[in-house]
C-alpha atoms as a PDB file:
ATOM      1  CA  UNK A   1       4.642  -5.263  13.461  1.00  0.00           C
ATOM      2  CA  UNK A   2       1.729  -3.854  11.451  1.00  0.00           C
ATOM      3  CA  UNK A   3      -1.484  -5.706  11.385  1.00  0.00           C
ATOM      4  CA  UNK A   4      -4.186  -5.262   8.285  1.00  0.00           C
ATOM      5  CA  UNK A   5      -6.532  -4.308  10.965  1.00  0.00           C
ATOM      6  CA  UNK A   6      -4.785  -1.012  11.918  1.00  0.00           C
ATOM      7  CA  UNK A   7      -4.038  -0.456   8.348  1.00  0.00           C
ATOM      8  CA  UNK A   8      -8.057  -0.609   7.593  1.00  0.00           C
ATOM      9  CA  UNK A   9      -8.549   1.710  10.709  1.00  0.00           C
ATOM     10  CA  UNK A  10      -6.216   4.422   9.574  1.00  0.00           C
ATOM     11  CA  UNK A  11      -7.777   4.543   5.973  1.00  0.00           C
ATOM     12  CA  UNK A  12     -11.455   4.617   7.541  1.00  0.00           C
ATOM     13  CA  UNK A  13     -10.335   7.184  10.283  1.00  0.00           C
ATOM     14  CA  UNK A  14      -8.299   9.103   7.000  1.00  0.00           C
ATOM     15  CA  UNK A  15      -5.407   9.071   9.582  1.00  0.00           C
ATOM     16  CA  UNK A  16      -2.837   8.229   6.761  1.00  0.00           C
ATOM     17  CA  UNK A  17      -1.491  10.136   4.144  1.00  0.00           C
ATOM     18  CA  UNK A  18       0.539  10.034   0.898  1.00  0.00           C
ATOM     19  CA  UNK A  19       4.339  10.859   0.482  1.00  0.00           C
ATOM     20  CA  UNK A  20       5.425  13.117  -2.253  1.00  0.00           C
ATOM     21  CA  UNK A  21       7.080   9.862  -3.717  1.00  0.00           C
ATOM     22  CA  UNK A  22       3.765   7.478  -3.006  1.00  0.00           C
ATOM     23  CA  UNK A  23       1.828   9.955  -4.781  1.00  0.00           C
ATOM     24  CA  UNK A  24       4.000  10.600  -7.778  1.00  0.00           C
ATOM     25  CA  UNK A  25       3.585   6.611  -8.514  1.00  0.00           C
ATOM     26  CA  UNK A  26      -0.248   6.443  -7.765  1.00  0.00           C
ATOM     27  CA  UNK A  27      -0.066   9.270 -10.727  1.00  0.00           C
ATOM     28  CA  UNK A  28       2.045   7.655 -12.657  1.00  0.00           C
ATOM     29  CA  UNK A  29       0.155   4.664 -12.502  1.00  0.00           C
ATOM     30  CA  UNK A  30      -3.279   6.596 -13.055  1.00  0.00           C
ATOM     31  CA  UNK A  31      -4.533   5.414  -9.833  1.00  0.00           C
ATOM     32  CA  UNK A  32      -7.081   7.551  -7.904  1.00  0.00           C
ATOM     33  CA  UNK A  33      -7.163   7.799  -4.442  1.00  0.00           C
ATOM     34  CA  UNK A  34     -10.252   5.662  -3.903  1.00  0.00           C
ATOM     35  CA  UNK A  35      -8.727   2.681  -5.972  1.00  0.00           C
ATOM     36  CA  UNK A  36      -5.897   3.124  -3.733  1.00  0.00           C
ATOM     37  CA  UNK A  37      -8.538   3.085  -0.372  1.00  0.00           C
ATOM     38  CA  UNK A  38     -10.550   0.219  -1.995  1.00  0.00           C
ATOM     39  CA  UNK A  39      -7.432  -1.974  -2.012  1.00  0.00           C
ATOM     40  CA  UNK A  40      -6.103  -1.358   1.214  1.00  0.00           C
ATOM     41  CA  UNK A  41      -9.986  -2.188   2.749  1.00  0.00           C
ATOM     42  CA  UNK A  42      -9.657  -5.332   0.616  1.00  0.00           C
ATOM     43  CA  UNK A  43      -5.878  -6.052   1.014  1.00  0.00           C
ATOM     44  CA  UNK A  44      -3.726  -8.327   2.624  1.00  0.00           C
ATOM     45  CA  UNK A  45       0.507  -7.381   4.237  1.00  0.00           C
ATOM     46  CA  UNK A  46       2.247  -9.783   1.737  1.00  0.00           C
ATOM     47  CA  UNK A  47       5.751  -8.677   3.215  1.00  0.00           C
ATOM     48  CA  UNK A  48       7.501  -7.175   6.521  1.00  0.00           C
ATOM     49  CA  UNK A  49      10.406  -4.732   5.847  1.00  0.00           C
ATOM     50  CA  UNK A  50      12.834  -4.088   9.090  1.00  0.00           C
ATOM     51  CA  UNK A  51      13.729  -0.416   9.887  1.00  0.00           C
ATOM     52  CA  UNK A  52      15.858   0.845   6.898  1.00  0.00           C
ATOM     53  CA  UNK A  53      16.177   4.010   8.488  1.00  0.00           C
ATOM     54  CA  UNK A  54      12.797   5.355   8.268  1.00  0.00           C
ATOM     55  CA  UNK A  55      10.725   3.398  10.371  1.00  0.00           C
ATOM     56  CA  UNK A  56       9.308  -0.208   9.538  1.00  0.00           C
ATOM     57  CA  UNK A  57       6.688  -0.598   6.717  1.00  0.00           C
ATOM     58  CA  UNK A  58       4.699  -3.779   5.009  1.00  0.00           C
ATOM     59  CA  UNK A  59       3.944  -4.554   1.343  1.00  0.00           C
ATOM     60  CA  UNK A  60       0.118  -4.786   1.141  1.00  0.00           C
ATOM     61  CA  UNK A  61      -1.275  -6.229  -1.673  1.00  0.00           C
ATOM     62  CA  UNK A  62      -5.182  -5.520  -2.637  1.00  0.00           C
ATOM     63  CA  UNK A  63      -7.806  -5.073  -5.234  1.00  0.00           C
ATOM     64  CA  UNK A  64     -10.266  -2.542  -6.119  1.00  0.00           C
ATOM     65  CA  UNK A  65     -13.886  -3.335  -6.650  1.00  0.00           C
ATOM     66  CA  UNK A  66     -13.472  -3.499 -10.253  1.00  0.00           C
ATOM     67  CA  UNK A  67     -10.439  -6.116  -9.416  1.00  0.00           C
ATOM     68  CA  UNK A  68      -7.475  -4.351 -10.132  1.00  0.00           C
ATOM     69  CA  UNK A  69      -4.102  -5.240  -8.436  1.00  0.00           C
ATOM     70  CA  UNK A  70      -2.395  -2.319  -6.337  1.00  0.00           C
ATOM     71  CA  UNK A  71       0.868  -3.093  -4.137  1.00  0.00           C
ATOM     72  CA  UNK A  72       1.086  -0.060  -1.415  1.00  0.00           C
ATOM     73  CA  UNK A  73       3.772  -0.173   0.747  1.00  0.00           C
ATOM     74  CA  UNK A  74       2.587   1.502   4.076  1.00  0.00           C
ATOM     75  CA  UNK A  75       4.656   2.959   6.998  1.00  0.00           C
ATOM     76  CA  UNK A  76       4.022   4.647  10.189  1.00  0.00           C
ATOM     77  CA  UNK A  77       4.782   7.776  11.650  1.00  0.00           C
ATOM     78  CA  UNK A  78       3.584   8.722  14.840  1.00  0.00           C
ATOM     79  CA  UNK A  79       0.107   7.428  15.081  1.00  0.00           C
ATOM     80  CA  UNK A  80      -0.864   8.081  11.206  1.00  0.00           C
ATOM     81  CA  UNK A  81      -0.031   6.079   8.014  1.00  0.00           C
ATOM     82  CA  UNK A  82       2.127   6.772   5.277  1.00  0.00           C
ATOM     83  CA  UNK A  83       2.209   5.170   2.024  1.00  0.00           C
ATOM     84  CA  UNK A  84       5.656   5.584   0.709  1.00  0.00           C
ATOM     85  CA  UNK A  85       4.428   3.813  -2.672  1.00  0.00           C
ATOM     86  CA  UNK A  86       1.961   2.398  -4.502  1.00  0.00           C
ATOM     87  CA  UNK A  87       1.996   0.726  -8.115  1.00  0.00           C
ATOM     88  CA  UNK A  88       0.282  -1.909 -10.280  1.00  0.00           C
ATOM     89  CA  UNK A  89       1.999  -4.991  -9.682  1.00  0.00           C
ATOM     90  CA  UNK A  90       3.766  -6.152 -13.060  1.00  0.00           C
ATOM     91  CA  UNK A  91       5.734  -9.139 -14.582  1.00  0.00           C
ATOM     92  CA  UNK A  92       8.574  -9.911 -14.301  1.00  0.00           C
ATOM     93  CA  UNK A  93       8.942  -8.232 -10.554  1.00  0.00           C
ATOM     94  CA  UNK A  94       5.539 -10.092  -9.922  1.00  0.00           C
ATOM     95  CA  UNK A  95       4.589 -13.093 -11.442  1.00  0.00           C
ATOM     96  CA  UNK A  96       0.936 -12.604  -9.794  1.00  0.00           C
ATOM     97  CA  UNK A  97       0.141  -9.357  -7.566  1.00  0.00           C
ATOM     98  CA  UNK A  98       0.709 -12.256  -4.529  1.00  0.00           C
ATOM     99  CA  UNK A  99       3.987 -14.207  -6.185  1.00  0.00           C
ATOM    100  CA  UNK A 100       7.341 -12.343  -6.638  1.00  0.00           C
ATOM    101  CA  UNK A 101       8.955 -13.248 -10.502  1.00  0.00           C
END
């Protein structure tokens, strides 16, 4: 089971990287990278998610320093991190970037 710990660890190490799909959202999203760091450092694993066939992953849900809400949803493969997505938390999916709608 992931822990926030190993999460920060990979970002600070830069042992992680971006999927073509994760990346594609942070874009579409107009998210840099460093908003995307910055919320991870500051984040907290709102939700487990079983093996679906590519490993296990965890919903984290952070804020950069200017406060804005990012969701990243971060797997592992091997000893680095992936983030399969990231996105600004909206209503009606999210009622707050912690509370599901």
């Amino acid at each position: 089971m992931f822990q926030i710990e190993w999460i920060i660890e990979r970002v600070s190490k830069n042992e992680y990287y971006l999927s073509k799909h994760g990346d594609e959202e942070r874009q579409n999203d107009d998210l840099l990278i460093e908003e995307v760091e910055e919320a991870l450092f500051l984040g907290r694993i709102l939700e487990y998610y079983e093996n679906t066939g590519r490993g296990e992953s965890c919903l984290v849900a952070g804020f950069t320093n200017s406060g804005k809400p990012i969701h990243i949803v971060c797997g592992k493969r091997e000893e680095q991190m992936v983030i399969v997505t990231v996105y600004i938390p909206h209503p009606p999916k999210f009622i707050t970037p912690y509370e599901r709608g």
